[in-house]
N, C-alpha and C. Protein backbone atom coordinates (compact mmCIF):
# COMPACT_ATOMS: atom_id res chain seq x y z
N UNK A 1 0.69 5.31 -24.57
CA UNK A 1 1.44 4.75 -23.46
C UNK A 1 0.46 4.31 -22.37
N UNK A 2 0.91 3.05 -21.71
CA UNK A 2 -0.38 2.53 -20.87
C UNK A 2 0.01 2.96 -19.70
N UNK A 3 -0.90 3.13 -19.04
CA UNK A 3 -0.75 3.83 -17.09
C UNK A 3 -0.36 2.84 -16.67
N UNK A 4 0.51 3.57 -15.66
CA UNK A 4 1.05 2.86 -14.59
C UNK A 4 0.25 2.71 -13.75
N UNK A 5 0.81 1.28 -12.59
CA UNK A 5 -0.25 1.10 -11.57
C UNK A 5 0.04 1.62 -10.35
N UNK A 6 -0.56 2.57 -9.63
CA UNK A 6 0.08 2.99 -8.81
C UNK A 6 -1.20 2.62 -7.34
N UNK A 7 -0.91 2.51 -6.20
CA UNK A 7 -1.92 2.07 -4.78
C UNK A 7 -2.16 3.10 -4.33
N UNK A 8 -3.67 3.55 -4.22
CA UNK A 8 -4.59 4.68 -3.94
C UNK A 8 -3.89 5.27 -2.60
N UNK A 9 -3.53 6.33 -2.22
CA UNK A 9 -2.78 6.77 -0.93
C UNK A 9 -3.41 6.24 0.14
N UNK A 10 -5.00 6.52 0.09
CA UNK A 10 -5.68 6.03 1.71
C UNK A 10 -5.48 4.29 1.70
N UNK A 11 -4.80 3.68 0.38
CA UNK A 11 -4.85 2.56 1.09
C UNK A 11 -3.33 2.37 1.34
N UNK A 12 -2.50 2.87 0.75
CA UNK A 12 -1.35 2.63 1.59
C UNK A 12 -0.91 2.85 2.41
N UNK A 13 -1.69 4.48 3.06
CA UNK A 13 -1.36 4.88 4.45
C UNK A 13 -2.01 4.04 5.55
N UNK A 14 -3.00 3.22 5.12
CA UNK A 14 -3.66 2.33 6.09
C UNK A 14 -3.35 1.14 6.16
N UNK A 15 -2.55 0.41 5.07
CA UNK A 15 -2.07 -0.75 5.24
C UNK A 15 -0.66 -1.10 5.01
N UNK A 16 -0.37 -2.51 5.46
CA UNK A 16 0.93 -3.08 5.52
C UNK A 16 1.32 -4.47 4.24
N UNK A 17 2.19 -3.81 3.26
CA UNK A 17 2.36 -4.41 2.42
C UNK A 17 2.72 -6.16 2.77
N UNK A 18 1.85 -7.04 2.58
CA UNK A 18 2.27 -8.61 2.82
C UNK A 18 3.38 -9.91 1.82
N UNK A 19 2.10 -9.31 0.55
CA UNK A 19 2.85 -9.89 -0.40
C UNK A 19 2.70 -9.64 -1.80
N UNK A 20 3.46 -10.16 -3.00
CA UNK A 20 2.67 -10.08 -4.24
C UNK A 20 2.63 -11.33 -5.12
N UNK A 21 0.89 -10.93 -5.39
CA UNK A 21 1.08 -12.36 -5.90
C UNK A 21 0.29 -11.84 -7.42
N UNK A 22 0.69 -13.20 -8.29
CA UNK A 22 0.71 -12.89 -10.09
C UNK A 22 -0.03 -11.47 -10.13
N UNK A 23 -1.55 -11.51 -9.62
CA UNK A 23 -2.84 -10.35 -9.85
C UNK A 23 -2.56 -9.58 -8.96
N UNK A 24 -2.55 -9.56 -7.42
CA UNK A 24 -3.07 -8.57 -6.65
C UNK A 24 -1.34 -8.57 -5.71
N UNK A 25 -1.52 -7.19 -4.96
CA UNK A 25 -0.80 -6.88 -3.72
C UNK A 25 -1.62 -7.46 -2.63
N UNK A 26 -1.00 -7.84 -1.74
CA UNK A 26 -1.92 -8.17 -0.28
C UNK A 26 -1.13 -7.69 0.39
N UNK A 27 -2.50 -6.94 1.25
CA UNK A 27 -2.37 -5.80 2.20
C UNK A 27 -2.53 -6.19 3.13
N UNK A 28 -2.02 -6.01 4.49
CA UNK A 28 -2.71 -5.75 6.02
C UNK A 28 -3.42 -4.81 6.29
N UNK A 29 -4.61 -4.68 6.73
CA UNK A 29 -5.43 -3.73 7.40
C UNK A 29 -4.71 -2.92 8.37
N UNK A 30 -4.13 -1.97 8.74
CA UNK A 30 -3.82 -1.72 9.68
C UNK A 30 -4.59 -1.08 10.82
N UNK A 31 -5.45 -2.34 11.50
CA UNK A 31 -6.37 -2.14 12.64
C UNK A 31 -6.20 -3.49 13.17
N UNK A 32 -6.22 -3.36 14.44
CA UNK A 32 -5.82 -3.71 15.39
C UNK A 32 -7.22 -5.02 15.77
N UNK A 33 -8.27 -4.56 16.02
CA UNK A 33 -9.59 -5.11 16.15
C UNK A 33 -9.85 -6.17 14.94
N UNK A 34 -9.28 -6.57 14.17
CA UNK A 34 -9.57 -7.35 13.28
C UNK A 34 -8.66 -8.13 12.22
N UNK A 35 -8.38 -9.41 12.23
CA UNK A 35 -7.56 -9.95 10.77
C UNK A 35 -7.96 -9.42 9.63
N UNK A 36 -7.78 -8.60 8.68
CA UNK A 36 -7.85 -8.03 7.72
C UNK A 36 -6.99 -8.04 6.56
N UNK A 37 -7.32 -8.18 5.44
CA UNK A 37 -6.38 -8.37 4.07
C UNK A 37 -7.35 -7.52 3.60
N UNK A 38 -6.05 -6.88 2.54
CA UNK A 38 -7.10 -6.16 1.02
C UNK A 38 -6.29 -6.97 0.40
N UNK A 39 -6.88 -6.66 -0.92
CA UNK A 39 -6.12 -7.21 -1.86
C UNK A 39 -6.48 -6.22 -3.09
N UNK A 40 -5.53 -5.80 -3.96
CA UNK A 40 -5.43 -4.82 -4.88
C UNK A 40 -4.62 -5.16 -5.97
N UNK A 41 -5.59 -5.56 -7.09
CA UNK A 41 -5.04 -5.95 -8.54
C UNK A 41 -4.08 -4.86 -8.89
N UNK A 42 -3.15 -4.82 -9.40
CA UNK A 42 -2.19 -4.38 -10.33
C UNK A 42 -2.80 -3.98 -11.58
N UNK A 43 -3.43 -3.16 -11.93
CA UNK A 43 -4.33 -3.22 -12.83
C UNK A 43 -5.10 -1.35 -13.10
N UNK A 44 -4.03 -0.95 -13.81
CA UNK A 44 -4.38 0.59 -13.63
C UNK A 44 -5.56 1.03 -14.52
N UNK A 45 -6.43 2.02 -13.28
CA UNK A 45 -7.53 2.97 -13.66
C UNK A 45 -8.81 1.64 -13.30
N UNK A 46 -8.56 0.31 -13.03
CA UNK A 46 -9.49 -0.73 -12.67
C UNK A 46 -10.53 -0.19 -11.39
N UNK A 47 -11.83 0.06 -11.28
CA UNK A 47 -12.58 0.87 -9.94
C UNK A 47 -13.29 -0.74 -9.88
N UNK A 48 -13.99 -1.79 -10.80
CA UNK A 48 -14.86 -2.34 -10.48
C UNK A 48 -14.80 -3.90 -11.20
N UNK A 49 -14.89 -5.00 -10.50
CA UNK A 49 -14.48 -6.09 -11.04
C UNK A 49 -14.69 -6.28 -12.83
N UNK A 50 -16.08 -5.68 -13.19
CA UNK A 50 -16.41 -5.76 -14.88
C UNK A 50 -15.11 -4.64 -15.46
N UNK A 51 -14.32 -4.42 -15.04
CA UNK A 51 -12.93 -4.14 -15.58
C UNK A 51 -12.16 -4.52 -15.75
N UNK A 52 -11.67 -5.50 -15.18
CA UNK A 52 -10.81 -7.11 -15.96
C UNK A 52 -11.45 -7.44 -17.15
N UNK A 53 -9.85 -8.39 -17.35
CA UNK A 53 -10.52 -9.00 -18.43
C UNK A 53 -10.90 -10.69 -18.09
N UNK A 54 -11.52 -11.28 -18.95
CA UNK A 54 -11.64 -12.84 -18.45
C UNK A 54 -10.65 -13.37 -17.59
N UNK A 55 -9.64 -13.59 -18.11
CA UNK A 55 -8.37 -13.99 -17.46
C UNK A 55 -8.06 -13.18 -16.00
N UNK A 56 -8.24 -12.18 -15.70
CA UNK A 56 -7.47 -11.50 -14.31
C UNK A 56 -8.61 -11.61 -13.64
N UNK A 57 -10.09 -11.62 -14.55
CA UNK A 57 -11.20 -12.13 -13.19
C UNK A 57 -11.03 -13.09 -12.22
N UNK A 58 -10.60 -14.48 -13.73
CA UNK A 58 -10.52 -15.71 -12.89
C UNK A 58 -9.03 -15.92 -11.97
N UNK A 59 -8.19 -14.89 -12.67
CA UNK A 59 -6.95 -14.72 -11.79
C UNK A 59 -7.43 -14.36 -10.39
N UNK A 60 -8.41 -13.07 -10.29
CA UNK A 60 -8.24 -12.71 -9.17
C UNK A 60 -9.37 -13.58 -8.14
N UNK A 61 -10.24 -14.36 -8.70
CA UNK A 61 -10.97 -15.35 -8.24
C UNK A 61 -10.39 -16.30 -7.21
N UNK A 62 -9.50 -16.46 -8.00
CA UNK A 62 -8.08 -17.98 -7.32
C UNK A 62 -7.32 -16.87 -5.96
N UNK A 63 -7.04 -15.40 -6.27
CA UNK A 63 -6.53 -15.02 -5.20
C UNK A 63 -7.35 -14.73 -4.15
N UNK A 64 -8.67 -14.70 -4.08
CA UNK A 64 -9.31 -14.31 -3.56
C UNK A 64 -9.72 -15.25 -2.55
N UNK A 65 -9.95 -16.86 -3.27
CA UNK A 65 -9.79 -17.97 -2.62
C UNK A 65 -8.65 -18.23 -1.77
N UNK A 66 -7.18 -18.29 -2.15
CA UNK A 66 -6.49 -18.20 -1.54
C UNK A 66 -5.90 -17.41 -0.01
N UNK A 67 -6.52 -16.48 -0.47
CA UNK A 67 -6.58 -15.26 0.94
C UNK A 67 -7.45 -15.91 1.92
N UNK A 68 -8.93 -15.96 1.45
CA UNK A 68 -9.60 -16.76 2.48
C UNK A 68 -9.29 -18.02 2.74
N UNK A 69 -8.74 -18.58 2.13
CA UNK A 69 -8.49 -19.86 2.95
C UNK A 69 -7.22 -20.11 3.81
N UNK A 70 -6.20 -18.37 3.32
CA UNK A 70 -5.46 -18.41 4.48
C UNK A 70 -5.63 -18.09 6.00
N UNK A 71 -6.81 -17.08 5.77
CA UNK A 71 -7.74 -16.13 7.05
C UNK A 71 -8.55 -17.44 7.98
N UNK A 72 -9.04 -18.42 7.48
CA UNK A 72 -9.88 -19.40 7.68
C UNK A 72 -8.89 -20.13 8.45
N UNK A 73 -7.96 -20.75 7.81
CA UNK A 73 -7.09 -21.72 8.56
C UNK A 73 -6.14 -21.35 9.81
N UNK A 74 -5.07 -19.82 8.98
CA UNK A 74 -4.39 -19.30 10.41
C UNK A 74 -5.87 -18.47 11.62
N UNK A 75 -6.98 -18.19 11.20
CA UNK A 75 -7.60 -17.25 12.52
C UNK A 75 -8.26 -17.77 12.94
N UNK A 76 -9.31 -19.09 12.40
CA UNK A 76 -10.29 -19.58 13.01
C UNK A 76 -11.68 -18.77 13.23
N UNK A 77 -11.81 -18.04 11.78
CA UNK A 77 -13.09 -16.84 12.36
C UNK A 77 -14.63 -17.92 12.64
N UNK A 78 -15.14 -17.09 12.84
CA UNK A 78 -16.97 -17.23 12.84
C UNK A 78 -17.70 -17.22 11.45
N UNK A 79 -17.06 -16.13 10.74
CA UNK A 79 -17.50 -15.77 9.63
C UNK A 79 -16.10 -14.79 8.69
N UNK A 80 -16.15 -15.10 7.69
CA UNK A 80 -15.11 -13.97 6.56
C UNK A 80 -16.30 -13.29 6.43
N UNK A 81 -15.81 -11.99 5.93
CA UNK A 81 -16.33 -11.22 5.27
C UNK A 81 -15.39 -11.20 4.11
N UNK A 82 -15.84 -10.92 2.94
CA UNK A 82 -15.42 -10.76 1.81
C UNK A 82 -16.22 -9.49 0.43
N UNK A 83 -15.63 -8.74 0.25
CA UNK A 83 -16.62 -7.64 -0.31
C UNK A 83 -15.49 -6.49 -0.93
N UNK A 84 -16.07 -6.45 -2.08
CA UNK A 84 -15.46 -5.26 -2.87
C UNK A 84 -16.37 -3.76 -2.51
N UNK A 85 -16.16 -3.01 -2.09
CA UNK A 85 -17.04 -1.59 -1.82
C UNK A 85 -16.69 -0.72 -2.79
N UNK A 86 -15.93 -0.29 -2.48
CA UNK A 86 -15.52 1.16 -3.25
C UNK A 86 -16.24 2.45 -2.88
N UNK A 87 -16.86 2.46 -2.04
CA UNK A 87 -17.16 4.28 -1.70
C UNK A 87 -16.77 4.89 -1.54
N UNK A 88 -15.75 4.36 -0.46
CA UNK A 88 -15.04 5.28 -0.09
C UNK A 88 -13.20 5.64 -0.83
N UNK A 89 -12.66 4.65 -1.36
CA UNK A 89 -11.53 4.01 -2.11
C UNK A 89 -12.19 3.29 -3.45
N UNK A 90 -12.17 4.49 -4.68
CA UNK A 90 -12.53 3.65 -6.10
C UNK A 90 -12.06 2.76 -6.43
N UNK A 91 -10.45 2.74 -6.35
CA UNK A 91 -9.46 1.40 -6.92
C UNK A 91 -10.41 0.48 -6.50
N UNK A 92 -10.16 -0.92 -7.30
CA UNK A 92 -10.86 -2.00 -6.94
C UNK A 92 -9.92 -2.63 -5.74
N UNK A 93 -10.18 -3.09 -4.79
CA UNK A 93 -9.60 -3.37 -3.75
C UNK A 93 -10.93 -4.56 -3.61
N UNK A 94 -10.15 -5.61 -2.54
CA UNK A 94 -11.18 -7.03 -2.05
C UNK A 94 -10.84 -7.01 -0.81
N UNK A 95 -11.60 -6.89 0.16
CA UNK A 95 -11.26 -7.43 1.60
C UNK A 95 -11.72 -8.28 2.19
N UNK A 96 -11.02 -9.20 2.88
CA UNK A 96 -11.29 -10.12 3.04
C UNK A 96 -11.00 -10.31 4.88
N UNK A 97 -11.92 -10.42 5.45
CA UNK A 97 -12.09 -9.69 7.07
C UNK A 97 -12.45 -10.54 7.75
N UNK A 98 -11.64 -11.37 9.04
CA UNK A 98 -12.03 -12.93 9.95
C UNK A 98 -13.00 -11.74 11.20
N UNK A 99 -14.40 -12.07 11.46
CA UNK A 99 -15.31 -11.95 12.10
C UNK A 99 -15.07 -12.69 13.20
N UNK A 100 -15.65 -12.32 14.36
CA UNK A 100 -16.18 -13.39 15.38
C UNK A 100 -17.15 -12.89 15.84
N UNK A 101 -18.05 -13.64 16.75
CA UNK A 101 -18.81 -12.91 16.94
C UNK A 101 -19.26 -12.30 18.38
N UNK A 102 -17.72 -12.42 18.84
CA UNK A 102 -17.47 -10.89 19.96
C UNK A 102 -16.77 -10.04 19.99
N UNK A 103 -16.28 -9.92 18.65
CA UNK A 103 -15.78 -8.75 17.95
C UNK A 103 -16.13 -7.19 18.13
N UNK A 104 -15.66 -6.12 18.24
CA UNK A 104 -16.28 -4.43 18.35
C UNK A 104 -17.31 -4.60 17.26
N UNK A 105 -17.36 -4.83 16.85
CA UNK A 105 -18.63 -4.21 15.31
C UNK A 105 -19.48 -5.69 14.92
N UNK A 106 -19.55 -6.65 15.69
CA UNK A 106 -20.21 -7.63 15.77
C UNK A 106 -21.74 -7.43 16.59
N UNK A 107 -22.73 -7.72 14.96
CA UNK A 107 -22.57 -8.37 13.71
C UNK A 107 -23.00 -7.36 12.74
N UNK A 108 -22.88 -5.90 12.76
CA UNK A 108 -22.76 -5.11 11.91
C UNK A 108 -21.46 -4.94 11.13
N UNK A 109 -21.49 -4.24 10.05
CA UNK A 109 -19.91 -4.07 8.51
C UNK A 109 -18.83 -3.29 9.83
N UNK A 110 -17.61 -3.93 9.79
CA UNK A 110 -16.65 -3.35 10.49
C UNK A 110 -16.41 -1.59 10.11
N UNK A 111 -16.68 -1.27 8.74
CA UNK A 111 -16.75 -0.04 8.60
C UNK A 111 -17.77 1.17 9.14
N UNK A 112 -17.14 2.25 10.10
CA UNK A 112 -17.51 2.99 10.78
C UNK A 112 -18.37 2.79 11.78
N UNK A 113 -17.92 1.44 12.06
CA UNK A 113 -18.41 1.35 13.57
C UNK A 113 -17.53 2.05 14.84
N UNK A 114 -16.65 1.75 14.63
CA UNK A 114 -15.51 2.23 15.58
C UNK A 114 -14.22 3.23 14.67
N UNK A 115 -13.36 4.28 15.39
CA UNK A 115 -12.25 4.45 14.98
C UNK A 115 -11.24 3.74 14.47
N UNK A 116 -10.54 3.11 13.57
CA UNK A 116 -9.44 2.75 13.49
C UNK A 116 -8.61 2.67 14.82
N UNK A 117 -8.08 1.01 14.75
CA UNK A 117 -7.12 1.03 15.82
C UNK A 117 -5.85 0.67 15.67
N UNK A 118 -4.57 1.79 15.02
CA UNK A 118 -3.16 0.96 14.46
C UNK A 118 -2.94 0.26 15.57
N UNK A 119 -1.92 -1.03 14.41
CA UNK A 119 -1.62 -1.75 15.46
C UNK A 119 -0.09 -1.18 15.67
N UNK A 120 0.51 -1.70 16.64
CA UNK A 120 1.92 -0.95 17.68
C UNK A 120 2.66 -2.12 16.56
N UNK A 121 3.97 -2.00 16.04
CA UNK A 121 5.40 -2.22 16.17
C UNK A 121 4.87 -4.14 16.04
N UNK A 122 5.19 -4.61 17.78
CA UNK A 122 4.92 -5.85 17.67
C UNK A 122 3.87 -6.66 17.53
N UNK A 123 2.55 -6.13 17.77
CA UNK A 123 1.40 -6.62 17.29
C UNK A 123 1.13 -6.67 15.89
N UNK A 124 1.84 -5.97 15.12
CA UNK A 124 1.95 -5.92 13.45
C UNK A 124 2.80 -7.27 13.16
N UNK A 125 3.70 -7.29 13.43
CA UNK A 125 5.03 -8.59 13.42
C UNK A 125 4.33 -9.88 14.29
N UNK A 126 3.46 -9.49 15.04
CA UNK A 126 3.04 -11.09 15.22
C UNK A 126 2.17 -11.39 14.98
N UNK A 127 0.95 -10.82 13.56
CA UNK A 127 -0.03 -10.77 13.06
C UNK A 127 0.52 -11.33 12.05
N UNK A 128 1.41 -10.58 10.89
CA UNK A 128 2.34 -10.77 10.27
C UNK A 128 2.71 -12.13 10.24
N UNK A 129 3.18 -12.96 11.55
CA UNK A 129 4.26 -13.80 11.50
C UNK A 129 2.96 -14.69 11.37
N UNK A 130 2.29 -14.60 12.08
CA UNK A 130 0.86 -15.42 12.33
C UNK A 130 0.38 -15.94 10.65
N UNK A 131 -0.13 -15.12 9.47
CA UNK A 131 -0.79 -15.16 8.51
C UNK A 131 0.68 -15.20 7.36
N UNK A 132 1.59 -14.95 7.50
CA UNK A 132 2.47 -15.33 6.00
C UNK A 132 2.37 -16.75 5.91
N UNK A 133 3.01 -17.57 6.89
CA UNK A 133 2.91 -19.35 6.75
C UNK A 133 1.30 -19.57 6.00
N UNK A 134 0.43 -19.00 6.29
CA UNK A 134 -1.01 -19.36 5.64
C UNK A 134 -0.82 -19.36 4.28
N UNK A 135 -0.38 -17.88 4.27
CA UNK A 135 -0.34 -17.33 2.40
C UNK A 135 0.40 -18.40 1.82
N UNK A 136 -0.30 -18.75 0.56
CA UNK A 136 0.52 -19.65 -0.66
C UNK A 136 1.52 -18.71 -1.49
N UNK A 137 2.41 -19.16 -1.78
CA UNK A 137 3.62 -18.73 -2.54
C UNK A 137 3.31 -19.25 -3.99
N UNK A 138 2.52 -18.65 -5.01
CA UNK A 138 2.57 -18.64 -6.06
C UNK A 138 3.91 -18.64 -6.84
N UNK A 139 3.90 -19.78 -7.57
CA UNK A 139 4.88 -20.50 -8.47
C UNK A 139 4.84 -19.94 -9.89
N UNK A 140 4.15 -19.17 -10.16
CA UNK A 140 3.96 -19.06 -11.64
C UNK A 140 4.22 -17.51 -11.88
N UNK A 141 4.56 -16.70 -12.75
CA UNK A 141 4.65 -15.81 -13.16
C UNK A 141 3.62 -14.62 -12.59
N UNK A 142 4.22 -13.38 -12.64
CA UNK A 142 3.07 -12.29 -12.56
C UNK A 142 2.46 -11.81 -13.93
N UNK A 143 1.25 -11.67 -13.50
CA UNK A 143 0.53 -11.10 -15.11
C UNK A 143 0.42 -9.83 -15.13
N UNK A 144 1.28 -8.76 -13.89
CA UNK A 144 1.51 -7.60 -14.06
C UNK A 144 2.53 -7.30 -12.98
């Protein structure tokens, strides 16, 4: 029997479900200091991209593009960051993070520079309202 896919707790307690698309969930960061997406293949026991197969690489390639070019167009950054880690969260997760460069953690990795800052109620909903019109609405089937 094949595993189910289930979203690592620290990332669901930290983020805000956006959307789903064929490969991945897209996440909101929930911090305040930064436009932030994860993105998390559907794809159980997956820690590291050489765990796909051909097909969900280039699947998740196209989503990966897509995210940034929604971050790019609705935020206007300086710079994306884009980077799979895993140190701290094995699941394979992609984040994809609009920089500027007078940002808190500018121009060092947003990670553990500062505390986490949730965002309140309406700053979530108008982050939210801000970046869905960006996201593309995939037409085609999910491959999980």
């Amino acid at each position: 029997m094949a595993d189910l896919f289930e979203l690592d707790a620290r990332l669901a307690g930290d983020t805000h479900r956006l959307a789903r698309w064929p490969l991945c969930d897209v996440l909101l960061m929930d911090d305040a200091r930064y436009p932030w997406l994860i993105l998390v293949p559907r794809i159980a026991g997956a820690r590291e991209l050489i765990d796909l197969d051909e097909a969900d690489r280039l699947q998740l390639w196209r989503e990966i593009d897509a995210a940034s070019l929604a971050m790019r167009d609705a935020f206007a950054p300086d710079k994306l960051n884009i980077g799979a880690l895993g140190n701290v969260v094995s699941q394979l997760h992609i984040h994809v993070i609009a920089r500027y460069t007078h940002d808190d953690a500018w121009p060092a990795p947003v990670w553990g520079a500062h505390p986490r800052q949730p965002r309140d109620a309406h700053t979530r909903s108008a982050i939210t309202a801000h970046i869905l019109p960006a996201l593309p609405r995939f037409a085609f089937e999910e491959s999980r």
